[in-house]
C-alpha atoms as a PDB file:
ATOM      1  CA  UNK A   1     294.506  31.355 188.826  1.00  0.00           C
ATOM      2  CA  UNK A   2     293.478  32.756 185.379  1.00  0.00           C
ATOM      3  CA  UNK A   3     292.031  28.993 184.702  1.00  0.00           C
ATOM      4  CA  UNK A   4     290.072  29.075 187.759  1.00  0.00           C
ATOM      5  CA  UNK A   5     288.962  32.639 187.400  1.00  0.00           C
ATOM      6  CA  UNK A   6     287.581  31.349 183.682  1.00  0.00           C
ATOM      7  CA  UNK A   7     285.845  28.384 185.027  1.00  0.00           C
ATOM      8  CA  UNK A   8     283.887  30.076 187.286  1.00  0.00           C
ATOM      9  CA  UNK A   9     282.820  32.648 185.182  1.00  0.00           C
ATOM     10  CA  UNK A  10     282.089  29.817 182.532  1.00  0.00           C
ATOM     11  CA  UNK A  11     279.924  27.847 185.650  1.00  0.00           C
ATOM     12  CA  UNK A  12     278.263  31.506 186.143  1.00  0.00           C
ATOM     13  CA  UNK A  13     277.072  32.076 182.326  1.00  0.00           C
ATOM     14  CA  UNK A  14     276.239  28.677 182.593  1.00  0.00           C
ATOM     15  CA  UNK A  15     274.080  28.368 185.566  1.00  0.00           C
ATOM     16  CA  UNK A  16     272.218  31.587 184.400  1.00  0.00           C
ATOM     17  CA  UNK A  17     271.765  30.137 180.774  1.00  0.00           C
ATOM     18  CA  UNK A  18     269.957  27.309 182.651  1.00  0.00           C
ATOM     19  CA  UNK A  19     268.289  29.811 185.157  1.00  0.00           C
ATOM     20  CA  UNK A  20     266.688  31.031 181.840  1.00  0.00           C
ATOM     21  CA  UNK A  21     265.661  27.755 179.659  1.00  0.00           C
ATOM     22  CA  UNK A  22     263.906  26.694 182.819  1.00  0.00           C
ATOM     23  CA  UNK A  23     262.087  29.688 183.860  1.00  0.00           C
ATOM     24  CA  UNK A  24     261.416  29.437 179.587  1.00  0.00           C
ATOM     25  CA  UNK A  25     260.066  26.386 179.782  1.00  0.00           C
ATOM     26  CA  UNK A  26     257.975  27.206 182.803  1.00  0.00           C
ATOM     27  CA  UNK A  27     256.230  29.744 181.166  1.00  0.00           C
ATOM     28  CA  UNK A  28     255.406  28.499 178.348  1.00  0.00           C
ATOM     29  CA  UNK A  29     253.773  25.030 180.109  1.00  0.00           C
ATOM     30  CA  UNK A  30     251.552  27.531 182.192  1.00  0.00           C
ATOM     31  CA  UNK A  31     250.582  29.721 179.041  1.00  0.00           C
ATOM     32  CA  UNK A  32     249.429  26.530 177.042  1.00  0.00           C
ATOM     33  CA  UNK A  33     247.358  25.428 179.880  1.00  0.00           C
ATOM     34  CA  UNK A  34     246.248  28.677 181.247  1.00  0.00           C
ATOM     35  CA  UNK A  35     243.544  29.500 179.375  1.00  0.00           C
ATOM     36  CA  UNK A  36     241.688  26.843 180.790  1.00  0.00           C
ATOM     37  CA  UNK A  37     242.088  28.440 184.429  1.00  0.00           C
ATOM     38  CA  UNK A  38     242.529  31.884 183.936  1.00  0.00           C
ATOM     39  CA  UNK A  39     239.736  34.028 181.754  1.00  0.00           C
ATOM     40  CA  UNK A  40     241.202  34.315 178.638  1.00  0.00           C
ATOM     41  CA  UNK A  41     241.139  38.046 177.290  1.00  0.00           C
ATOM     42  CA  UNK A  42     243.093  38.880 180.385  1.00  0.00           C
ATOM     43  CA  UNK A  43     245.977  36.744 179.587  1.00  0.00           C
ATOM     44  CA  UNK A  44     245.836  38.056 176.308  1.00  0.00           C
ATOM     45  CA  UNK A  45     246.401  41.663 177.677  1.00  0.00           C
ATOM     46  CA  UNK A  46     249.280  40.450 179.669  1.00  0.00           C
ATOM     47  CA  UNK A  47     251.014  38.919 176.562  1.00  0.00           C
ATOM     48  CA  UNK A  48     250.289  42.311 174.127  1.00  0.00           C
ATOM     49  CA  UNK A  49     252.345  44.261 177.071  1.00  0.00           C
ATOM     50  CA  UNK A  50     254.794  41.484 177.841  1.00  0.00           C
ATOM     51  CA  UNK A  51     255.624  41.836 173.718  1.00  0.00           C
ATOM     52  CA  UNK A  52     255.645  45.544 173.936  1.00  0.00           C
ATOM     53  CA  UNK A  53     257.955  45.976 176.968  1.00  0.00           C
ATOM     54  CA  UNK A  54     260.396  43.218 175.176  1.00  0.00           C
ATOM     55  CA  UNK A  55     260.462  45.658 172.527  1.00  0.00           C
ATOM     56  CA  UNK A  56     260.865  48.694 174.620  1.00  0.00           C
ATOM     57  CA  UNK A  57     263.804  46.911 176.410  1.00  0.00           C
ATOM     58  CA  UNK A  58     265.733  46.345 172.852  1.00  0.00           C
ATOM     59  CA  UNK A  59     266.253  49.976 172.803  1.00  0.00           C
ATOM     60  CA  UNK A  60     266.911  50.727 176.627  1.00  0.00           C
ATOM     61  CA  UNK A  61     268.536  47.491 177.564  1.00  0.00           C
ATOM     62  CA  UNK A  62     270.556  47.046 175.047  1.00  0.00           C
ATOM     63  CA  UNK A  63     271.081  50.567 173.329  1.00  0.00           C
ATOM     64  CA  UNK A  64     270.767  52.287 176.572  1.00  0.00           C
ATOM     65  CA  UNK A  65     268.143  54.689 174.875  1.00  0.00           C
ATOM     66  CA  UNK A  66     265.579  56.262 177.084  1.00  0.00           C
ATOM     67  CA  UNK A  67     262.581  56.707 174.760  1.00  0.00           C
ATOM     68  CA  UNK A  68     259.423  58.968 176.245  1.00  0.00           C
ATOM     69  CA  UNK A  69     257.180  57.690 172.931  1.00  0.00           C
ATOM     70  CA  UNK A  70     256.946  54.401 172.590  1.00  0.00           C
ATOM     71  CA  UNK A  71     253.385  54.632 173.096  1.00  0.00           C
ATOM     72  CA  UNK A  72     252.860  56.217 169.495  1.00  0.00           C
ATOM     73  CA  UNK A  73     253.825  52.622 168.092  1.00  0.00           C
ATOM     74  CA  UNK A  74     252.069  50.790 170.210  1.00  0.00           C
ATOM     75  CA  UNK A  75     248.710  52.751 169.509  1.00  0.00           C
ATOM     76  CA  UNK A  76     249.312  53.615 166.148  1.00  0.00           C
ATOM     77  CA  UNK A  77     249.587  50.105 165.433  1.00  0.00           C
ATOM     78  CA  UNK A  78     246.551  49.208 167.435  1.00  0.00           C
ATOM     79  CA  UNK A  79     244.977  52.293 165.503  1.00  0.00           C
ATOM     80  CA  UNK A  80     245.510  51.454 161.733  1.00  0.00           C
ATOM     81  CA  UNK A  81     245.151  47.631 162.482  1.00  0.00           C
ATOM     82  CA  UNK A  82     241.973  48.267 163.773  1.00  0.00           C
ATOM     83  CA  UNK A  83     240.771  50.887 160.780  1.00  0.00           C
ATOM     84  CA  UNK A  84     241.873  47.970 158.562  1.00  0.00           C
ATOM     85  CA  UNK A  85     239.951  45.623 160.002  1.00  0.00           C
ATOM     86  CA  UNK A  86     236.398  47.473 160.501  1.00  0.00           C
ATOM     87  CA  UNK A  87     236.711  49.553 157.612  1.00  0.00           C
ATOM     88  CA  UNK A  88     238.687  47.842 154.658  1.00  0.00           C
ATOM     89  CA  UNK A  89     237.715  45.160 155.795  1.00  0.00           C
ATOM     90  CA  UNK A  90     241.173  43.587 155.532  1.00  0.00           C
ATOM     91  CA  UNK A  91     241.984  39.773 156.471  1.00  0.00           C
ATOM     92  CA  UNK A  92     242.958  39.730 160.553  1.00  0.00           C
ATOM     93  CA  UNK A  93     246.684  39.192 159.020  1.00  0.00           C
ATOM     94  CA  UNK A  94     246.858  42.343 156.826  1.00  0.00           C
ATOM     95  CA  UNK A  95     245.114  44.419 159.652  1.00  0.00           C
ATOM     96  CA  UNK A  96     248.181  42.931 161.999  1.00  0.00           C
ATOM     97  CA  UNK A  97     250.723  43.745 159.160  1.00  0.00           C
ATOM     98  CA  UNK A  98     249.207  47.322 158.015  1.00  0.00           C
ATOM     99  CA  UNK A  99     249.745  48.508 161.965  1.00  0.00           C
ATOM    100  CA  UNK A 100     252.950  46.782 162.582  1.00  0.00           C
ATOM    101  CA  UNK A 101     253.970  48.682 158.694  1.00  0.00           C
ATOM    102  CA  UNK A 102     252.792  52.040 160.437  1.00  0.00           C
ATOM    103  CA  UNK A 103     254.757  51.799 163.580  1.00  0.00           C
ATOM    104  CA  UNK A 104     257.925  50.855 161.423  1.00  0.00           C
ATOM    105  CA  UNK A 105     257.398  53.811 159.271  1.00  0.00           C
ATOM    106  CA  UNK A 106     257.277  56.334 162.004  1.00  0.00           C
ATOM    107  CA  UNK A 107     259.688  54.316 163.880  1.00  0.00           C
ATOM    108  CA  UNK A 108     262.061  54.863 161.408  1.00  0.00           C
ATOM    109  CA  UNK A 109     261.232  59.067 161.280  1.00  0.00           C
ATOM    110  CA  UNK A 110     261.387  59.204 164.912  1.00  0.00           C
ATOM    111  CA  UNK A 111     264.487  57.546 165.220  1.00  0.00           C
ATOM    112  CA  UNK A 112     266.014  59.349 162.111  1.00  0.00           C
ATOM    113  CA  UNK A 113     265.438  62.433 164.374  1.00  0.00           C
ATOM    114  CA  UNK A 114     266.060  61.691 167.480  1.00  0.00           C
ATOM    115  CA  UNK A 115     269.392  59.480 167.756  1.00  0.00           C
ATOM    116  CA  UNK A 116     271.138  62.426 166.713  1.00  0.00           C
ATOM    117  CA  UNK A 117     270.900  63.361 170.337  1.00  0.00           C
ATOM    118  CA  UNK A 118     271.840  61.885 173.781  1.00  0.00           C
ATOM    119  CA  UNK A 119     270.259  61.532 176.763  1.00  0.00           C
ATOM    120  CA  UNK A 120     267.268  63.961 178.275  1.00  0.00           C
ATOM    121  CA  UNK A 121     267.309  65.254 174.856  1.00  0.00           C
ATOM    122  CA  UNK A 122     266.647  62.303 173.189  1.00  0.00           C
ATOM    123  CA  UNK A 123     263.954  61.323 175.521  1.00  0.00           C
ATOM    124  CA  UNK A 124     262.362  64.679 175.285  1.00  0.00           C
ATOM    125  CA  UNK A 125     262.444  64.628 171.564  1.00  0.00           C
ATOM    126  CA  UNK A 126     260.580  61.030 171.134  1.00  0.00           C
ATOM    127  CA  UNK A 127     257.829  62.654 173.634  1.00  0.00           C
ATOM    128  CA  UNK A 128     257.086  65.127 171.505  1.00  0.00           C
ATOM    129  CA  UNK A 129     256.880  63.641 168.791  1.00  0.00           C
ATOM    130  CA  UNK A 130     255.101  60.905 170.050  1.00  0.00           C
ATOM    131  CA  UNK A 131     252.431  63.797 171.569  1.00  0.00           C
ATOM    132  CA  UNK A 132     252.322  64.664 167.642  1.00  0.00           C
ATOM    133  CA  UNK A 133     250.678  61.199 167.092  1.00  0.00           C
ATOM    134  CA  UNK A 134     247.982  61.627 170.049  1.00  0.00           C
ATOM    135  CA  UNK A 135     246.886  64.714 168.892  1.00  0.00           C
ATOM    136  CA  UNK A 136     246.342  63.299 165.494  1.00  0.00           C
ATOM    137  CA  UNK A 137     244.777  60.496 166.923  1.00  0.00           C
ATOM    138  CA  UNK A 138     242.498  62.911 168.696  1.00  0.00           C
ATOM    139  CA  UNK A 139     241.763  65.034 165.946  1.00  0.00           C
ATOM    140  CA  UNK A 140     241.612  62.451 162.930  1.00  0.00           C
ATOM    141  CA  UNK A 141     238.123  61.806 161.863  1.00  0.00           C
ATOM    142  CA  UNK A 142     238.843  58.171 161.650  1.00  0.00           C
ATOM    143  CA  UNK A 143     240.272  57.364 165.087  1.00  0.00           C
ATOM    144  CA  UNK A 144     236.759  58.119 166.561  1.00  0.00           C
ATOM    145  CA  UNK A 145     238.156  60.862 168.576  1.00  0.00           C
ATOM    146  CA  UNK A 146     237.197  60.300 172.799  1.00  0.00           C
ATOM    147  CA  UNK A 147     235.669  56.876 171.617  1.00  0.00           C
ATOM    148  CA  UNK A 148     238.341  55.509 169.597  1.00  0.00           C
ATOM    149  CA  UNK A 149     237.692  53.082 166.992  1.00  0.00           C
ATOM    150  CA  UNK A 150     234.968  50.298 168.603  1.00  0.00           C
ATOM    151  CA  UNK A 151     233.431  46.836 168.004  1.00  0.00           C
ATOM    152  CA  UNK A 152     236.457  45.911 165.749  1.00  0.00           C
ATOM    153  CA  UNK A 153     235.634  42.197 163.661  1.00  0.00           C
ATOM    154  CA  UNK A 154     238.657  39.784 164.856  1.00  0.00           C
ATOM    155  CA  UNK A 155     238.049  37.923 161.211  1.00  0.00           C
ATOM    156  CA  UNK A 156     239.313  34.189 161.105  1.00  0.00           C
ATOM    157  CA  UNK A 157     243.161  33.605 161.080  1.00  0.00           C
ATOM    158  CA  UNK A 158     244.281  32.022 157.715  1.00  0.00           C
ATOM    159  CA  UNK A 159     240.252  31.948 156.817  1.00  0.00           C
ATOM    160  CA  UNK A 160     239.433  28.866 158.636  1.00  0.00           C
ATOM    161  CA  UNK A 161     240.152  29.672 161.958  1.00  0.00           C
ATOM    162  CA  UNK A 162     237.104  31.759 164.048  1.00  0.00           C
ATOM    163  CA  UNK A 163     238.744  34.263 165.899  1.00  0.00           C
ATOM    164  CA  UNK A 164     235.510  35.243 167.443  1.00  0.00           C
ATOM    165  CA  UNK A 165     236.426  32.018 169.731  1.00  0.00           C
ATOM    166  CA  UNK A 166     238.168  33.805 172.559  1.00  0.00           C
ATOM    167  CA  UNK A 167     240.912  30.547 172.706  1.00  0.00           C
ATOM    168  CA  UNK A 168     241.477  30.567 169.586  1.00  0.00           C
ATOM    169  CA  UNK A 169     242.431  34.023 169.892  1.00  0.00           C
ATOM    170  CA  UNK A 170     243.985  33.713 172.912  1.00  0.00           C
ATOM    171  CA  UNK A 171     246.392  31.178 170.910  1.00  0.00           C
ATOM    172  CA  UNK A 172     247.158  33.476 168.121  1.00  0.00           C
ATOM    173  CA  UNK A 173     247.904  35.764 170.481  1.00  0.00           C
ATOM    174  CA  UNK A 174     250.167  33.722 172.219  1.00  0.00           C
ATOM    175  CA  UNK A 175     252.101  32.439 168.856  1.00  0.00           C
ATOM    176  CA  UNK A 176     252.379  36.273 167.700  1.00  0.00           C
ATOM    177  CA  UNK A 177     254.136  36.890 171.156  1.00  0.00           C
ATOM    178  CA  UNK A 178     256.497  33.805 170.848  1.00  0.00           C
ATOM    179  CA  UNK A 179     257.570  35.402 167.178  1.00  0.00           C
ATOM    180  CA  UNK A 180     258.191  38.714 168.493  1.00  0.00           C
ATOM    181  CA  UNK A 181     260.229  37.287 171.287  1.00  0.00           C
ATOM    182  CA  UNK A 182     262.130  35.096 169.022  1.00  0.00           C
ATOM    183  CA  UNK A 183     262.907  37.606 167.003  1.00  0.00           C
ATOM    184  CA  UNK A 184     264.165  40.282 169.863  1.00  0.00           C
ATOM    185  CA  UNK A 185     266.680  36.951 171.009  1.00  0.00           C
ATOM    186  CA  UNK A 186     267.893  36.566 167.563  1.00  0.00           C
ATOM    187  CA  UNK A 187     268.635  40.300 167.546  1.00  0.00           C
ATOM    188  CA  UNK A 188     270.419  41.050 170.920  1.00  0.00           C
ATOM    189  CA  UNK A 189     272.432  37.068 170.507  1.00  0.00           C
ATOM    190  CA  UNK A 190     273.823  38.277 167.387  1.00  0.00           C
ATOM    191  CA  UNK A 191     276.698  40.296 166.498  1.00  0.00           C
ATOM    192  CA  UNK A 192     274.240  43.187 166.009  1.00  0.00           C
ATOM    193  CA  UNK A 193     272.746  42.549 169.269  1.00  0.00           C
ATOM    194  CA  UNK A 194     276.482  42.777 170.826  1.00  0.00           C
ATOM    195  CA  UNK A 195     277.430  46.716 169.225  1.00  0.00           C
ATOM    196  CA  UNK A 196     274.331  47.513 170.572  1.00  0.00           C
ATOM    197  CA  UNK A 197     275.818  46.538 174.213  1.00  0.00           C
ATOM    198  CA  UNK A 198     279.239  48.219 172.869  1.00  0.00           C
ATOM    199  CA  UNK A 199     277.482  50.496 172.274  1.00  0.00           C
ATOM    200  CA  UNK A 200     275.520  51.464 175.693  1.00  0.00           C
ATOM    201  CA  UNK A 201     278.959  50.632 177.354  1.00  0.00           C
ATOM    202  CA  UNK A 202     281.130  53.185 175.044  1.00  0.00           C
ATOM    203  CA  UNK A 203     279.749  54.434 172.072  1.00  0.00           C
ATOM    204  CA  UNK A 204     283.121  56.760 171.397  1.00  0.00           C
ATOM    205  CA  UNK A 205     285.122  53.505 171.641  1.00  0.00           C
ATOM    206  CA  UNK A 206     282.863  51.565 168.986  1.00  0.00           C
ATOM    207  CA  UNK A 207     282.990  55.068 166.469  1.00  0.00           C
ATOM    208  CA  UNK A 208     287.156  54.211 167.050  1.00  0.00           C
ATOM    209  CA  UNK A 209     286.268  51.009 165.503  1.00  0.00           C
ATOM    210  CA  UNK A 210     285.666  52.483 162.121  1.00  0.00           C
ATOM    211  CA  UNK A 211     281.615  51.368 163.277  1.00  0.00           C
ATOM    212  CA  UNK A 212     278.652  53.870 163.101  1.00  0.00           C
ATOM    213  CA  UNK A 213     276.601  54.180 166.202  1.00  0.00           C
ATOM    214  CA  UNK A 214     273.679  55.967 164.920  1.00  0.00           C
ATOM    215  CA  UNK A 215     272.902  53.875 162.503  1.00  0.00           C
ATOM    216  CA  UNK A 216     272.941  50.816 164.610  1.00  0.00           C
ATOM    217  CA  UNK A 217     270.715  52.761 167.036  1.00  0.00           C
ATOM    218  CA  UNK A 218     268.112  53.253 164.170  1.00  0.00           C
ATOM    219  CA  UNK A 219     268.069  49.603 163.668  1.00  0.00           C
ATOM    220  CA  UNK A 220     267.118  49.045 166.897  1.00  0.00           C
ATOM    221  CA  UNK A 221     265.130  51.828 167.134  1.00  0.00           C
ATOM    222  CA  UNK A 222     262.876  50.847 164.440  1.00  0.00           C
ATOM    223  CA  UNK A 223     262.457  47.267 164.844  1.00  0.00           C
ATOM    224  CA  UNK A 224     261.336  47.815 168.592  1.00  0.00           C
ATOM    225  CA  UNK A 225     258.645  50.533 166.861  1.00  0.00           C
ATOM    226  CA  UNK A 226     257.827  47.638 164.728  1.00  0.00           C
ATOM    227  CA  UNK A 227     257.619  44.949 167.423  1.00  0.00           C
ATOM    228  CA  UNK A 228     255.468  47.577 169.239  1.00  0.00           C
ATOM    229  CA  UNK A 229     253.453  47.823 166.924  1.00  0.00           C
ATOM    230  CA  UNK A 230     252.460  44.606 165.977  1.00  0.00           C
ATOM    231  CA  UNK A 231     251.941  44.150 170.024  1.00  0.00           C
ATOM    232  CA  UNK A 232     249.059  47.212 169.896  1.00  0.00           C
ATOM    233  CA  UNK A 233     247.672  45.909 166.567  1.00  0.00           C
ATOM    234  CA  UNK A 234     246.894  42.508 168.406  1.00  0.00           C
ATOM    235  CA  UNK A 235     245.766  43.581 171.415  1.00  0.00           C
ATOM    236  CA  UNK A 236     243.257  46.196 169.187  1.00  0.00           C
ATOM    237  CA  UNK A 237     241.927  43.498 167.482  1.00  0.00           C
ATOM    238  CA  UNK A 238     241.588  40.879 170.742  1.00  0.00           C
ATOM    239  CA  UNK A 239     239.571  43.650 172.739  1.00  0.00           C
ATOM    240  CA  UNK A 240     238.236  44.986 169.510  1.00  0.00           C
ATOM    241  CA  UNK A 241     239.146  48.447 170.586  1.00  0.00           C
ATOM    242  CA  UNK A 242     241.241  50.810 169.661  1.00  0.00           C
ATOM    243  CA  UNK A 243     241.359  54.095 171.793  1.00  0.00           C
ATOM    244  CA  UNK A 244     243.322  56.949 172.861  1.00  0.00           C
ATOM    245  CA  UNK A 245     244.358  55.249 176.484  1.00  0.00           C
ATOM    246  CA  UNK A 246     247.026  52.977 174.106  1.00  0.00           C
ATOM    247  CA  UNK A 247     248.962  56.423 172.524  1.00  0.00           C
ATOM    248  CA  UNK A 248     249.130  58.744 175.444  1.00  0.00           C
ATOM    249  CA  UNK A 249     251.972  59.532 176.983  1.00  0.00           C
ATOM    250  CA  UNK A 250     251.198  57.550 180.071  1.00  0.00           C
ATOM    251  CA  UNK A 251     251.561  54.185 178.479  1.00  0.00           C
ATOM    252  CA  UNK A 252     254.957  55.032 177.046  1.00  0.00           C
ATOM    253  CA  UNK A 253     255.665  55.661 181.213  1.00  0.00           C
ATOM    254  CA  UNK A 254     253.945  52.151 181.979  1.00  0.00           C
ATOM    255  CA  UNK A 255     256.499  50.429 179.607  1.00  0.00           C
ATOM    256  CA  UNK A 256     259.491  51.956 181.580  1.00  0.00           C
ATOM    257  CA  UNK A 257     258.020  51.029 184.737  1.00  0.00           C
ATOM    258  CA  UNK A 258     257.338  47.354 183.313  1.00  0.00           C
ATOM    259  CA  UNK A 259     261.229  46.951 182.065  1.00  0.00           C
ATOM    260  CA  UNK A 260     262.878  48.343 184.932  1.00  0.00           C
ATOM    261  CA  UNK A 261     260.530  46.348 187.738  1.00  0.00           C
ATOM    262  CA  UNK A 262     261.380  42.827 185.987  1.00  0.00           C
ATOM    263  CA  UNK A 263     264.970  44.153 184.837  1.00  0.00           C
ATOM    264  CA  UNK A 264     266.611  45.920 182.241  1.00  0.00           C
ATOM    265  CA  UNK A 265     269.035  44.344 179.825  1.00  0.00           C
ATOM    266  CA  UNK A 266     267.614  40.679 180.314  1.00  0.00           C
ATOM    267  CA  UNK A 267     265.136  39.158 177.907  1.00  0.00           C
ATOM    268  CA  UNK A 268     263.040  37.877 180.934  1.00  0.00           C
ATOM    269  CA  UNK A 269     262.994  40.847 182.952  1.00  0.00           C
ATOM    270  CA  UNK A 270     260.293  42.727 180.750  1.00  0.00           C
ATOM    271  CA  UNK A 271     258.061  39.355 180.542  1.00  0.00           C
ATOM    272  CA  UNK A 272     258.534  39.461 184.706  1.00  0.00           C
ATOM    273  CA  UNK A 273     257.776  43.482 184.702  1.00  0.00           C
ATOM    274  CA  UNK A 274     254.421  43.316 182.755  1.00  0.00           C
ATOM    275  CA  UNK A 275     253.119  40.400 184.129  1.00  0.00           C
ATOM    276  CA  UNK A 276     252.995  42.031 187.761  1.00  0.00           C
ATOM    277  CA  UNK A 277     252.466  45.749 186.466  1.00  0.00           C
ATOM    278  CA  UNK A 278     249.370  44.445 184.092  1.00  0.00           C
ATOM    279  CA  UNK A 279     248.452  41.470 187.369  1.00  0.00           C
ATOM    280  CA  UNK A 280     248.186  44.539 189.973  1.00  0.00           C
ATOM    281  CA  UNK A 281     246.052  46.750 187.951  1.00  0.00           C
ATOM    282  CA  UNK A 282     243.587  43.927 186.885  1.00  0.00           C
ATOM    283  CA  UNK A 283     243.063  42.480 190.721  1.00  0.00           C
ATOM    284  CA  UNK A 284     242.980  46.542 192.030  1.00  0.00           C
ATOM    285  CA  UNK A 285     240.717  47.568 189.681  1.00  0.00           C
ATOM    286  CA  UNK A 286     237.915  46.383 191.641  1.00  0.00           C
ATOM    287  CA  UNK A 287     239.310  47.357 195.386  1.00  0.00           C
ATOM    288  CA  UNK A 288     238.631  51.163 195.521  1.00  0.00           C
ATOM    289  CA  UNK A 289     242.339  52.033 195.813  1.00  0.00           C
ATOM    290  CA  UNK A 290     243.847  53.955 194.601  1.00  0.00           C
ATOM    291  CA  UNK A 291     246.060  51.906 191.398  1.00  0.00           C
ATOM    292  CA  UNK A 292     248.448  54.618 190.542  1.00  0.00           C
ATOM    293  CA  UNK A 293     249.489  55.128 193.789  1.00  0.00           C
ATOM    294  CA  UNK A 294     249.989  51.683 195.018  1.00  0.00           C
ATOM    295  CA  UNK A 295     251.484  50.833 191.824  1.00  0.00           C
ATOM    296  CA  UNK A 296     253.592  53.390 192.521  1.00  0.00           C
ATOM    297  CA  UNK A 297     254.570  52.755 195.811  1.00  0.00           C
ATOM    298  CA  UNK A 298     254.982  49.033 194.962  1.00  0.00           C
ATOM    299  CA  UNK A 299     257.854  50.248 191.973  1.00  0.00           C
ATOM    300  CA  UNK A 300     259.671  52.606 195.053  1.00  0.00           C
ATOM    301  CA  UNK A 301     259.813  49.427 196.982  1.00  0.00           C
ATOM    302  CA  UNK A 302     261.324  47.170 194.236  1.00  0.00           C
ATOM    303  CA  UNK A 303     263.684  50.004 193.124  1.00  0.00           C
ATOM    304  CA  UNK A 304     265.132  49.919 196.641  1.00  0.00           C
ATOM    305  CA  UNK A 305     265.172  46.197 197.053  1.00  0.00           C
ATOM    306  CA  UNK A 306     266.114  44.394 193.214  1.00  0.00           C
ATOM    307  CA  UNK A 307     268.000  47.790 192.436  1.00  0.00           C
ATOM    308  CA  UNK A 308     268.748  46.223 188.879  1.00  0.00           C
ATOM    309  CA  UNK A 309     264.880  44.809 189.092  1.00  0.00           C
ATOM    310  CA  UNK A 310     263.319  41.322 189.806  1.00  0.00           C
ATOM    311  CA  UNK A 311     264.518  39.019 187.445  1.00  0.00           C
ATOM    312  CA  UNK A 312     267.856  41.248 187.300  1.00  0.00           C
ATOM    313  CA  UNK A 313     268.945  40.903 190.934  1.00  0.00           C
ATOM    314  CA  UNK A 314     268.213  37.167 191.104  1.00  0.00           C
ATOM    315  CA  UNK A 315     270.321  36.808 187.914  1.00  0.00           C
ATOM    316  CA  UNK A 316     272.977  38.682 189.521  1.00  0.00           C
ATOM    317  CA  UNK A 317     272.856  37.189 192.970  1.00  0.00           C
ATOM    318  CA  UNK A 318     273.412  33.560 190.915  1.00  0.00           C
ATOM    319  CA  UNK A 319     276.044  34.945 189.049  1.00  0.00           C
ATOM    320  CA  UNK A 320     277.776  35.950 192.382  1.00  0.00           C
ATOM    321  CA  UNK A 321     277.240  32.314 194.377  1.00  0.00           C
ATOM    322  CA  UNK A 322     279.196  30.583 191.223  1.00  0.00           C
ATOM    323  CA  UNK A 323     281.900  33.443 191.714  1.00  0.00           C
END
């Protein structure tokens, strides 16, 4: 019974590991060749937020922390990437690296302050701290206040390669995204990646262990502010725009929507989530309705339906047919 029982949960992890690769390999055939279909600058919008809410789900997938300021990395990043880039007129790979630096830093303060707390608390702490870095970015005489930070140079990628080309952009774009993915399934596959889960499951069980929670948490903490970052710096310098719409408050509630709608805890959920949040509010944009509301409306419905989100449920209901 035990051998059978084993099997079929083997057959299950399998069939979902192979659920996965092929959705995987899906993807990334249609993002090679999509370019050539589908205008450009758009897709690269998708993959910025398909990066960021990857990066968002590290810490609520995997750490089970609800953060309310995620949007400070992301537009800080975009922010000092795009300052770098107009006015130091730094290299497009320095501008990437000085945002995705700036994120980490306050990444690393944030979380240093707010882990120490659970819950609402934490999530209230990261929002205000995170409305500490809009207000800046309002007041700052560099951030171009209302206007935010415009007609940004994109520079040439290793000096040869014209950015100003919006393919060859869209490309970079597309290989910066790949890295950061890579990177967030090296993390949550590894042994780190599995306290994390320990973690979310029973963090007093894994302090029993002689392990330290927080400081586990501020590893994952930071490297999604880092991640997030260097999402916001590329998508400042693809639109050449860096403004305050990327660091209010509102985007860090557009990343939560994007990781629970494709499903929390799975590294294709967020990919799922953003492609349909950022899909709906480019093709609504020119209706007359009313986007918030319908994208709204459209999250009640998938809550009630994919309770564990798109990608989620299907990944469950797979795992239940091989049961």
């Amino acid at each position: 019974m035990n051998g059978t029982t084993l099997s079929a949960t083997s057959a299950a992890a399998n069939s979902t590991r192979t659920l996965g690769l092929t959705l995987l390999v899906a993807v990334a055939a249609v993002m090679l060749l999509a370019p050539f279909a589908v205008y450009p600058l758009f897709l690269i919008k998708i993959l910025c937020f398909v990066l960021f809410a990857a990066a968002f789900n590290l810490v609520l997938g995997y750490a089970g922390l609800l953060s309310f300021g995620h949007a400070a990395f992301f537009g800080g990043g975009a922010y000092i990437a795009a300052h770098a880039a107009k006015v130091w007129n730094l290299p497009f790979e320095l501008a990437i690296l000085s945002g995705t630096a700036f994120a980490t830093l306050i990444g690393f303060i944030f979380g240093a302050i707010a882990i120490r707390r659970h819950g609402i608390y934490f999530a209230m702490i990261t929002l205000a701290l995170a409305q500490m870095i809009y207000f800046l970015a309002v007041q700052m005489p560099f951030t171009g206040g209302e206007d935010g930070i415009q007609a940004v140079p994109r520079g040439y990628l290793l000096g040869m390669i014209d950015l100003r080309n919006i393919t060859a952009m869209y490309y970079t774009v597309l290989g910066g995204t790949v890295i950061g993915l890579i990177i967030i399934w090296r993390a949550v596959n590894s042994p780190f990646g599995h306290t994390l889960s320990a973690i979310r499951e029973n963090e007093t069980r894994v302090t029993s262990l002689g392990l330290k929670p927080d400081r586990y948490k501020l590893i994952a903490f930071t490297l999604s502010a880092a991640l997030s970052g260097f999402a916001g710096s590329m998508k400042a310098l693809a639109f050449q725009l860096a403004s305050l719409v990327d660091v209010t408050w509102h985007m860090s509630g557009e990343v939560i929507l994007m990781t629970l709608l494709g499903g929390m805890g799975t590294l294709i959920g967020p990919i799922v989530g953003a492609t349909v949040v950022v899909g709906l509010e480019h093709f609504l944009s020119t209706s007359g309705l009313p986007i918030t509301f319908i994208i709204g409306l459209f999250f009640v419905i998938c809550v009630m339906m994919f309770r564990r989100g798109v990608f989620g449920e299907l990944k469950n209901l797979l795992e239940r047919r091989q049961r």
